[in-house]
Protein backbone atom coordinates (compact mmCIF):
# COMPACT_ATOMS: atom_id res chain seq x y z
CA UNK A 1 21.43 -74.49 330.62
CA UNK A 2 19.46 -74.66 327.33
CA UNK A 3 15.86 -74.36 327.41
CA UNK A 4 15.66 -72.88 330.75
CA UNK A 5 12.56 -69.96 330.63
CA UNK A 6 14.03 -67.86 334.01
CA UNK A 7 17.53 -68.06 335.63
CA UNK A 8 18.20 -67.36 338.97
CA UNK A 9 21.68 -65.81 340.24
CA UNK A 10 22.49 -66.51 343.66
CA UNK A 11 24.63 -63.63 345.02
CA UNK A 12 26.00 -63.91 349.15
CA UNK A 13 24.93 -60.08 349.00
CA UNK A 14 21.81 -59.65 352.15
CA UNK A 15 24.82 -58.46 355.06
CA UNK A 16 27.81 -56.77 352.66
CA UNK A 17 28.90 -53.43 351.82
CA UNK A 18 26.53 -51.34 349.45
CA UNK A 19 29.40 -50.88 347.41
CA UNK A 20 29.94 -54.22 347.20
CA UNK A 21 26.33 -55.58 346.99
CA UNK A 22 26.22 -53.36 343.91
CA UNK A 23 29.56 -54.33 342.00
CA UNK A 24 28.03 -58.13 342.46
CA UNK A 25 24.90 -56.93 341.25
CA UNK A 26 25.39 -55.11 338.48
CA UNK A 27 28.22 -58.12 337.49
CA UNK A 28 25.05 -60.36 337.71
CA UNK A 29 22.87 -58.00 335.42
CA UNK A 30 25.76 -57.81 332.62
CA UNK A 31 25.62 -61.61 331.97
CA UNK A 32 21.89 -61.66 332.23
CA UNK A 33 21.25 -58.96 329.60
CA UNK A 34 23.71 -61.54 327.42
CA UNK A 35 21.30 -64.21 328.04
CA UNK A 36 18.52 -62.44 326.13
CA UNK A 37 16.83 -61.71 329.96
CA UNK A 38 13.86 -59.25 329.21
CA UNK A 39 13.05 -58.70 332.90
CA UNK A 40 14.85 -58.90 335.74
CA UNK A 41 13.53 -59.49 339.34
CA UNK A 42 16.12 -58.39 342.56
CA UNK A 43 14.89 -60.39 345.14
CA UNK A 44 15.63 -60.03 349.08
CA UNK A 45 13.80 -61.43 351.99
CA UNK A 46 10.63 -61.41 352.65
CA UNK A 47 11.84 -59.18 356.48
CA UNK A 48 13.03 -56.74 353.88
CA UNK A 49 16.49 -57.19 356.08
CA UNK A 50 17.89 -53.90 355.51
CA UNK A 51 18.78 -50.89 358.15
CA UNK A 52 19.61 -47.25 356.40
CA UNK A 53 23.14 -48.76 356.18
CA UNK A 54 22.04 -51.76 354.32
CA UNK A 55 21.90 -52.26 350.47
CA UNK A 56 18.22 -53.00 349.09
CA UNK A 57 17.96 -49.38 348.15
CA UNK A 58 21.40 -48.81 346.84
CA UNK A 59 21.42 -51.99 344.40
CA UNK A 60 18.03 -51.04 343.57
CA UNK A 61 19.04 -47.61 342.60
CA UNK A 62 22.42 -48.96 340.65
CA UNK A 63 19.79 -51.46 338.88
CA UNK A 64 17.50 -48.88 337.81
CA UNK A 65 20.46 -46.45 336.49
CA UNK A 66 21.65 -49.47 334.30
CA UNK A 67 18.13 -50.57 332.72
CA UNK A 68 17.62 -46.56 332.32
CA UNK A 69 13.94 -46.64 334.28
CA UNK A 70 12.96 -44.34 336.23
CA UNK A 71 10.11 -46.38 338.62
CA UNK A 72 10.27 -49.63 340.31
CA UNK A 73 7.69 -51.75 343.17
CA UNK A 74 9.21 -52.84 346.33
CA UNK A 75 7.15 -56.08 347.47
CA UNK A 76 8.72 -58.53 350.31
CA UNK A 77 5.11 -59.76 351.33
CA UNK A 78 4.61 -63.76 351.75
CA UNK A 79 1.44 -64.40 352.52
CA UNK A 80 1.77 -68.34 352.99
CA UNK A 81 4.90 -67.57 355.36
CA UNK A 82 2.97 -65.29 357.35
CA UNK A 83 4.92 -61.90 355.83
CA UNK A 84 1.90 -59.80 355.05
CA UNK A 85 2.31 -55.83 353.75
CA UNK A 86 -0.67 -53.16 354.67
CA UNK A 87 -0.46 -49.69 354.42
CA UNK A 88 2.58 -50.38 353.94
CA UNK A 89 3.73 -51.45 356.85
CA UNK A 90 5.58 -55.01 356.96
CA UNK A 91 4.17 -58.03 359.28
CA UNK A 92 5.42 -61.29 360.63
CA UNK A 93 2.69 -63.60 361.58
CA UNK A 94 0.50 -61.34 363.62
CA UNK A 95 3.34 -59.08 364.40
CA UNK A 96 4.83 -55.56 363.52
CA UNK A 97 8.40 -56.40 361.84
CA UNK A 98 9.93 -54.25 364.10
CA UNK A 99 7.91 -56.45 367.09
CA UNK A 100 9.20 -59.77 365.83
CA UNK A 101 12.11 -61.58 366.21
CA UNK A 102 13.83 -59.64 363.47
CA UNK A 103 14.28 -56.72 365.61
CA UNK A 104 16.89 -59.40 367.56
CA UNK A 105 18.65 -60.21 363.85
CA UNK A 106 22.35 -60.19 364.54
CA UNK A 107 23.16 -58.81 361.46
CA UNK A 108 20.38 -56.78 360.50
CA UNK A 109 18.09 -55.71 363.21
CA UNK A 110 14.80 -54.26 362.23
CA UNK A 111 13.53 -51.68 364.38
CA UNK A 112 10.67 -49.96 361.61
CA UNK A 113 8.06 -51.54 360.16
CA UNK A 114 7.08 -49.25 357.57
CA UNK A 115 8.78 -50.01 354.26
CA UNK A 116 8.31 -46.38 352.40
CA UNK A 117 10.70 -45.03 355.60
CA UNK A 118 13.13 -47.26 355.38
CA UNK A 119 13.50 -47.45 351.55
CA UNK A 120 14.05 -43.68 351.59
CA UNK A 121 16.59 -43.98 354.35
CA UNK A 122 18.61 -46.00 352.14
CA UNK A 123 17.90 -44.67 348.92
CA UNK A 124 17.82 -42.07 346.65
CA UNK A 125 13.75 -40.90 345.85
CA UNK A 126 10.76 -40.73 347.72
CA UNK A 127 8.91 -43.88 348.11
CA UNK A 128 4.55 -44.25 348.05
CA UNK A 129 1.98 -47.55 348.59
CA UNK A 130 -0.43 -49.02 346.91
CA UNK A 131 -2.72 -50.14 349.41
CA UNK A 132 -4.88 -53.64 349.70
CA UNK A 133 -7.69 -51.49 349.13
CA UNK A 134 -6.36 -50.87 345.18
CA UNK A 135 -5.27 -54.11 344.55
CA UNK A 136 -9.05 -55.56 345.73
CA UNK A 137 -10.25 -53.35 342.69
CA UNK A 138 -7.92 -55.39 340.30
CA UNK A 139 -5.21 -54.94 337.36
CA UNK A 140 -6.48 -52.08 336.12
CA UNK A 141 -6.86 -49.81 339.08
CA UNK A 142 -3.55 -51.18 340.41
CA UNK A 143 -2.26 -50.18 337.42
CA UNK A 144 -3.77 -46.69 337.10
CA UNK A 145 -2.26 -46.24 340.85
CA UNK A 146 1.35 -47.04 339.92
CA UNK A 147 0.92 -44.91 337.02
CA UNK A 148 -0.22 -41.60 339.57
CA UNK A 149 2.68 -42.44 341.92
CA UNK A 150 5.41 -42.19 338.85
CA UNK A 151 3.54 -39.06 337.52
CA UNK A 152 3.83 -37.49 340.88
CA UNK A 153 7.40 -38.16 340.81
CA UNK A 154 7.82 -41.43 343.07
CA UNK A 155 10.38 -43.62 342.40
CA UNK A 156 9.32 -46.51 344.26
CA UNK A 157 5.88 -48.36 345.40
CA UNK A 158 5.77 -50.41 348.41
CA UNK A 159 2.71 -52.84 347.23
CA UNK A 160 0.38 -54.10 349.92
CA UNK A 161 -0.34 -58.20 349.86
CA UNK A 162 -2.61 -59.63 352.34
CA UNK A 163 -3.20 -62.85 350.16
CA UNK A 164 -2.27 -64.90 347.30
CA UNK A 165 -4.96 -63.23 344.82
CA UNK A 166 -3.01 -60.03 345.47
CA UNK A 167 0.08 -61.40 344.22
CA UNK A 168 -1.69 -62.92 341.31
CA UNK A 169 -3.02 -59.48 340.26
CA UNK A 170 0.61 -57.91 340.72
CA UNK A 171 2.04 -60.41 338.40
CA UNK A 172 -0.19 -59.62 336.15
CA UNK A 173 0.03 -56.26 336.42
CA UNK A 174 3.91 -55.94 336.19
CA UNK A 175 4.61 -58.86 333.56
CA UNK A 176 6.67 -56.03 331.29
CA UNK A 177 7.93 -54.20 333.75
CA UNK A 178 11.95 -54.16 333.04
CA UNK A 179 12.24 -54.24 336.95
CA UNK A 180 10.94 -55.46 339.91
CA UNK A 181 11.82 -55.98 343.42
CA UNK A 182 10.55 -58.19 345.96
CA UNK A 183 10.56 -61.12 347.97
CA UNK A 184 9.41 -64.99 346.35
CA UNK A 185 5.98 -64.03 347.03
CA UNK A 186 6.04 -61.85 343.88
CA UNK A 187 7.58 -64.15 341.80
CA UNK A 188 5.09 -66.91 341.84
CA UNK A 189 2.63 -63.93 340.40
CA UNK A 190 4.96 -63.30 337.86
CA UNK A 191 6.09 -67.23 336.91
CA UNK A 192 2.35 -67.76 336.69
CA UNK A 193 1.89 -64.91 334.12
CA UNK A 194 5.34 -66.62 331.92
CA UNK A 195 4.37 -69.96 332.74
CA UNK A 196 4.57 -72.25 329.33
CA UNK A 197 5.24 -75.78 330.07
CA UNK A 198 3.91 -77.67 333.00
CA UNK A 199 6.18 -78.29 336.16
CA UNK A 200 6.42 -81.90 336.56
CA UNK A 201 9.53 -82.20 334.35
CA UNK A 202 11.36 -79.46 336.51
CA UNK A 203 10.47 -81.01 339.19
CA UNK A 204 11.99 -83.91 338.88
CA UNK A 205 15.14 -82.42 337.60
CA UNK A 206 15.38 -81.22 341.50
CA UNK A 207 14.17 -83.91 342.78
CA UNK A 208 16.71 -85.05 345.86
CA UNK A 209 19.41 -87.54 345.42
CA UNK A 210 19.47 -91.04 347.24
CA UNK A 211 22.47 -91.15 349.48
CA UNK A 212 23.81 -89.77 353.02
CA UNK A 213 22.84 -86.44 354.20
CA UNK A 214 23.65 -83.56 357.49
CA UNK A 215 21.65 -80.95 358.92
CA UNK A 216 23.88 -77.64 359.35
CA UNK A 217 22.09 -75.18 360.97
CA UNK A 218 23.81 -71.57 361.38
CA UNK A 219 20.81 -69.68 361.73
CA UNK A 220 19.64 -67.97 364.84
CA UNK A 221 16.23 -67.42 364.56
CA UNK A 222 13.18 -67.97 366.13
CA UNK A 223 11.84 -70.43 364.42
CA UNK A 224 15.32 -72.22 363.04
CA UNK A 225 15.81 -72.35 367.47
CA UNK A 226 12.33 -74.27 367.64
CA UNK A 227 13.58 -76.43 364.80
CA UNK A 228 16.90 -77.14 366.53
CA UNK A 229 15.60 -78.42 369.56
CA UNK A 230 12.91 -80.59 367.78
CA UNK A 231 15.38 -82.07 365.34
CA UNK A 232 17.91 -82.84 368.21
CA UNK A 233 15.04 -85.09 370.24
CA UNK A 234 15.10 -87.30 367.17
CA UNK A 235 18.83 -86.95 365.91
CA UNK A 236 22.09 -87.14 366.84
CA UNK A 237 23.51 -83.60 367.44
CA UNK A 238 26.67 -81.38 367.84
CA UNK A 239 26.65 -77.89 368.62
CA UNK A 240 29.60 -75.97 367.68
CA UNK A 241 32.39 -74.56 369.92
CA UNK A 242 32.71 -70.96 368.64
CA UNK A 243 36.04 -70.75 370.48
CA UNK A 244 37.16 -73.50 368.47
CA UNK A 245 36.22 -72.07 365.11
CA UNK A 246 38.92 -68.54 365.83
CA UNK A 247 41.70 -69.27 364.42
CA UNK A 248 42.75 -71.24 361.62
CA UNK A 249 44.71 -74.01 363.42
CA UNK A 250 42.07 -74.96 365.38
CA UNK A 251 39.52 -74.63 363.18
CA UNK A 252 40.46 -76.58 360.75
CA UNK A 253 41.47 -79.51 363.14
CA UNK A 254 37.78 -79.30 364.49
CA UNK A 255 36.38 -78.95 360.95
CA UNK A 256 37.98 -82.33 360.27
CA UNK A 257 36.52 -84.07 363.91
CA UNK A 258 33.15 -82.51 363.17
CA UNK A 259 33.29 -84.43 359.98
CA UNK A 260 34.76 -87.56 361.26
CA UNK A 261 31.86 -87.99 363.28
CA UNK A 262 29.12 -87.30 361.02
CA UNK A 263 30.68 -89.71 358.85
CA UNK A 264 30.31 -92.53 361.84
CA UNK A 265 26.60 -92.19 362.38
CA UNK A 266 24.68 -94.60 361.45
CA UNK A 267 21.22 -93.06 362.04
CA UNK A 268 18.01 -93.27 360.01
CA UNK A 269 18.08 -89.32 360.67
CA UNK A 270 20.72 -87.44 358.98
CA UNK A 271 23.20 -85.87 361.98
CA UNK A 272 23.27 -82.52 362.65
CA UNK A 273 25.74 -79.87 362.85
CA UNK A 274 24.02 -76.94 365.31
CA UNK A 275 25.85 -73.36 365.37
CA UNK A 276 21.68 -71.72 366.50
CA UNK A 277 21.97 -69.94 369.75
CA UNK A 278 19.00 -68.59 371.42
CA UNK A 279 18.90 -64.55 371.88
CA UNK A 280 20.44 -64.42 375.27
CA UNK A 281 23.24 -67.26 374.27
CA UNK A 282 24.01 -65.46 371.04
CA UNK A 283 24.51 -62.38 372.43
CA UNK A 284 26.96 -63.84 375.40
CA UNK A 285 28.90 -65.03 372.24
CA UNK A 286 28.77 -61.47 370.61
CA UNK A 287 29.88 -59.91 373.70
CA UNK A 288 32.62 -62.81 374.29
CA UNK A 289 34.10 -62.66 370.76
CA UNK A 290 32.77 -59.89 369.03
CA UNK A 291 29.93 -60.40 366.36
CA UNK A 292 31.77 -59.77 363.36
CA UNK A 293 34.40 -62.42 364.59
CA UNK A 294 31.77 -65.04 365.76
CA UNK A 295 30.07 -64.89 362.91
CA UNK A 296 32.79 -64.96 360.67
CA UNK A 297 34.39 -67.51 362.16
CA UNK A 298 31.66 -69.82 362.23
CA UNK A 299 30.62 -69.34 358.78
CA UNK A 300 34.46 -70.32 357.89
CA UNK A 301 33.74 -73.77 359.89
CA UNK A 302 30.82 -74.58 357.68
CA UNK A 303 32.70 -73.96 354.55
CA UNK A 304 35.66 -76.14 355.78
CA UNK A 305 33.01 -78.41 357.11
CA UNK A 306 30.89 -78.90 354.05
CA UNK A 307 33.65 -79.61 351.60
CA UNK A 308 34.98 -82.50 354.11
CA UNK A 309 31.47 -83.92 354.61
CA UNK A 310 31.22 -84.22 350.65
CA UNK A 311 34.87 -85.64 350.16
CA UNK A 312 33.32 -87.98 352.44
CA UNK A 313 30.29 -89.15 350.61
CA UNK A 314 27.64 -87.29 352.19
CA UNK A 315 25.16 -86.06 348.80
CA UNK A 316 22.65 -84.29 350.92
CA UNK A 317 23.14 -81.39 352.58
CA UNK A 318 19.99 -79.57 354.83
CA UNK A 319 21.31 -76.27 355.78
CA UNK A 320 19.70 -73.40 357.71
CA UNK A 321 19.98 -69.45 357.62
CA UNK A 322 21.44 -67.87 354.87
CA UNK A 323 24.51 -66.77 355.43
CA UNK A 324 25.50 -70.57 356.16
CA UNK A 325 23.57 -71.82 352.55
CA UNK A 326 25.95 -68.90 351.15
CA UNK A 327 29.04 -70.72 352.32
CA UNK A 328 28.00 -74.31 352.11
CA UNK A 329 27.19 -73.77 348.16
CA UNK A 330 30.45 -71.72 347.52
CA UNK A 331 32.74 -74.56 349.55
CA UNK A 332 30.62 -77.43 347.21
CA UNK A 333 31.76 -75.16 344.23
CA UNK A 334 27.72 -75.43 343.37
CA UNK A 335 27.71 -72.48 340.65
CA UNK A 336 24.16 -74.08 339.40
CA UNK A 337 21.47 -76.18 340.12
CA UNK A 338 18.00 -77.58 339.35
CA UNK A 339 14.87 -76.50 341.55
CA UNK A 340 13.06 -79.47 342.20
CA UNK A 341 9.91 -80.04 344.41
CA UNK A 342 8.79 -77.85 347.26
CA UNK A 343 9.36 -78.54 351.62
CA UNK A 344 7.73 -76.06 352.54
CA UNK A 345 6.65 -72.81 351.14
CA UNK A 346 9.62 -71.00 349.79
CA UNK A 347 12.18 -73.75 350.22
CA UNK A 348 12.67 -76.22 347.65
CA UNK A 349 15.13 -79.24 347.40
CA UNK A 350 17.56 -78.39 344.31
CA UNK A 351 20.05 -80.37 342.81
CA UNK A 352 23.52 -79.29 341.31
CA UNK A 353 23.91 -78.70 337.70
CA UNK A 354 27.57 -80.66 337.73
CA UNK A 355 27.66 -82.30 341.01
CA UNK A 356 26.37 -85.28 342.51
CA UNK A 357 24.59 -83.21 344.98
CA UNK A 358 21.06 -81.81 346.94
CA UNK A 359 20.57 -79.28 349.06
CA UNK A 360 17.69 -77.58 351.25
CA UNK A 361 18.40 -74.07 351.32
CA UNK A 362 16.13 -72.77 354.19
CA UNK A 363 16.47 -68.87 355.50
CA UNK A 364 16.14 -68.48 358.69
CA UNK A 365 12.28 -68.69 359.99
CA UNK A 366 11.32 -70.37 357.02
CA UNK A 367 9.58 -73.87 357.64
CA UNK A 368 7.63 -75.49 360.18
CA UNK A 369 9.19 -76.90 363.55
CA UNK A 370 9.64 -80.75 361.86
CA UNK A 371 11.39 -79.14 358.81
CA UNK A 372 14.13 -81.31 359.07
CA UNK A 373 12.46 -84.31 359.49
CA UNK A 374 10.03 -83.61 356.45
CA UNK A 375 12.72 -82.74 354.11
CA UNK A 376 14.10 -86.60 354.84
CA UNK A 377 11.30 -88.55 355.22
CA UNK A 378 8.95 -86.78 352.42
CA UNK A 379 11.21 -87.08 349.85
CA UNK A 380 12.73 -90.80 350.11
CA UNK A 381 14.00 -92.25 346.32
C-alpha cells in the first residue's frame, strides 16, 4: 500500500527445506529491493528454532551473498516475553533454551543453548558475541565491538539483550545496517530509530472487526497447553480427531462438521477448534501416525477448516502456533494486512488489506494463560 514506511513479508519458511527457505527468501528480497527497501530485517523466533539441519543460517548466508555484505547480528532476545540472550547463550523465562519446553518442539527441538554453536553448525563463518557488558557502555562501544569482530574476520554477532534499553541501543546502533537478523525484539529498536508519524492512525487501521469469531489452536506448547485448558473452562470446545484428518475423504467431511458446529454456537465466547496435545499425548500421536503425517494432516484440516468457517460468516479468526497461522492466512487468501493494536507483547490483532477479516496470529508460547479471552473481550467495537 501507499504510504506505508516498513513492509513485512510473511513467508511459511521456520520448518522447510534450506533450499527451499532460501528460494522463498530471496523471491521475497527481489520485490523488496523494487519497493525502494533500504534495509531489510530476516526475522525468526525469538527460540531461534533451528537445529544444524534447519535454515536461519542458510537464508542468512543466501541474504548476505545477494546484498553483497560481508557481516550481519543474530539477535532473537525478547525481553518482555521472557527470551533473554547472555554470553550468548539463549533463555526462556529463567531457563536454558535447551532446558525449556523447546527442547520437546516437534518440529524443531532445541537441545543447545548457545547461539554462536549453533549458527556455525548451520552456516557458513564463524560466529562471536557482544556481551551485556558492551552494550551497558552504549552505541559507541557496541559499535566499536561489532567493528573488532568483522576485522577479525567474523561473519556474524550473536548480541546479548537482558532488557529493553539494550534493544534501544542496538537499534540505534544498526539503523544503516543493509542487514539484520533477529527476533521482534530488535525491531521495536529499530522502528523506534525510523519512527516518523505517530501510531494511533495505524492502529486503528488494525483495529479488529465486529462480527463472529473461532479460536484454532494447533500449537503444542507449553504455554498454548495452559491456554487450552483455560479457554475450554469458559468456551465451548472441540479437539480434533487426528485419525480423522488422514486422508482426504474423511477429512474433508470432518472439515465441513467441524464447521457446522462452530457455526451453531451461540456463545458470548468465540468456540474453539483444539488440535494442542500435551508432550506425552503428542508424542502417542507421533508414534501412532508418524509426525510428518500428523502434522501434515492436521495443518490440511485447518486450511479446509478456515476457508469453511469464513464462507460461513465468521470475520475473526484467533489462531495459535505458527505453522497453523501459516495455513489459516494462505486458505483466507490473506496476501496483506494492517497491524493494528497490541494483545500481548508480540501479537497484535491485524486486519486484511482486501478482506473483511481479523486475525490474532499468536506463536506458540506467546501470551498469557487468558489470551484468548483478552483478545475478545479487550477489543469489543
Amino acid at each position: 500500500p501507499e504510504g506505508c514506511d516498513a513492509v513485512v513479508i510473511s513467508l511459511k519458511t521456520r520448518s522447510c527445506p534450506a533450499q527451499e527457505a532460501i528460494k522463498q527468501s530471496l523471491a521475497a528480497l527481489v520485490w523488496l529491493k523494487k519497493q525502494g527497501c533500504q534495509q531489510v530485517y530476516f526475522k525468526y523466533c525469538s527460540t531461534f528454532d533451528s537445529t544444524a539441519e534447519g535454515n536461519i543460517g542458510p537464508v542468512t548466508d543466501a541474504l548476505m551473498v545477494a546484498l553483497d555484505t560481508s557481516f550481519t547480528v543474530i539477535s532473537p532476545a525478547l525481553p518482555v516475553n521472557g527470551r533473554t540472550v547472555y554470553q550468548g547463550y539463549l533463555f526462556v523465562m529463567n531457563h536454558l533454551l535447551a532446558e525449556s519446553g523447546m527442547r520437546h518442539h516437534p518440529i524443531n527441538p532445541m537441545t543447545d543453548s548457545y547461539l554462536p554453536r549453533l549458527m556455525e553448525a548451520q552456516a557458513q563463518g564463524r560466529c562471536g558475541v557482544i556481551p551485556a557488558q558492551t552494550l551497558d557502555e552504549g552505541v559507541a562501544a557496541t559499535r566499536a565491538a561489532l567493528s573488532r569482530l568483522q576485522q577479525e574476520g567474523y561473519r556474524y554477532a550473536v548480541l546479548d539483550a537482558l532488557n529493553e534499553r539494550h534493544l534501544e541501543i542496538q537499534g540505534e546502533v544498526l539503523r544503516d545496517a543493509p542487514l539484520v537478523t533477529g527476533g521482534s525484539g530488535l525491531a521495536m529498536g529499530l522502528a523506534r530509530q525510523w519512527a516518523k508519524h505517530g501510531v494511533s492512525q495505524a492502529r486503528s487501521a488494525g483495529y479488529p472487526l465486529s462480527g463472529r469469531a473461532v479460536v484454532l489452536s494447533g500449537s503444542c506448547s507449553q504455554m498454548t497447553n495452559q491456554q487450552v485448558a483455560f479457554y475450554r473452562q469458559h468456551a465451548p470446545t472441540r479437539d480434533v480427531d487426528v485419525a480423522r484428518c488422514l486422508s482426504s475423504e474423511t477429512r474433508e467431511a470432518y472439515a465441513e462438521a467441524l464447521a457446522q458446529w462452530v457455526l451453531s454456537q451461540d456463545s458470548e465466547l468465540a468456540p474453539m477448534i483444539s488440535a494442542t496435545a500435551s508432550t506425552q499425548a503428542l508424542a502417542a500421536i507421533q508414534q501412532q501416525y508418524g509426525a510428518t503425517e500428523a502434522s501434515h494432516a492436521v495443518e490440511a484440516l485447518f486450511s479446509l477448516l478456515a476457508a469453511r468457517l469464513a464462507e460461513g460468516g465468521i470475520t475473526r479468526f484467533i489462531v495459535a502456533g505458527g505453522e497453523t497461522s501459516g495455513v489459516v492466512t494462505q486458505s483466507l487468501g490473506i496476501t496483506g494486512f494492517h497491524i493494528g493494536p497490541c494483545i500481548s507483547p508480540g501479537v497484535p490483532w491485524v486486519n486484511a488489506l482486501h478482506a473483511p477479516v481479523s486475525l490474532a496470529l499468536k506463536s506458540g508460547n506467546f501470551g498469557d494463560e487468558s489470551f484468548f479471552i483478552r483478545a475478545q473481550r479487550e477489543f469489543q467495537v
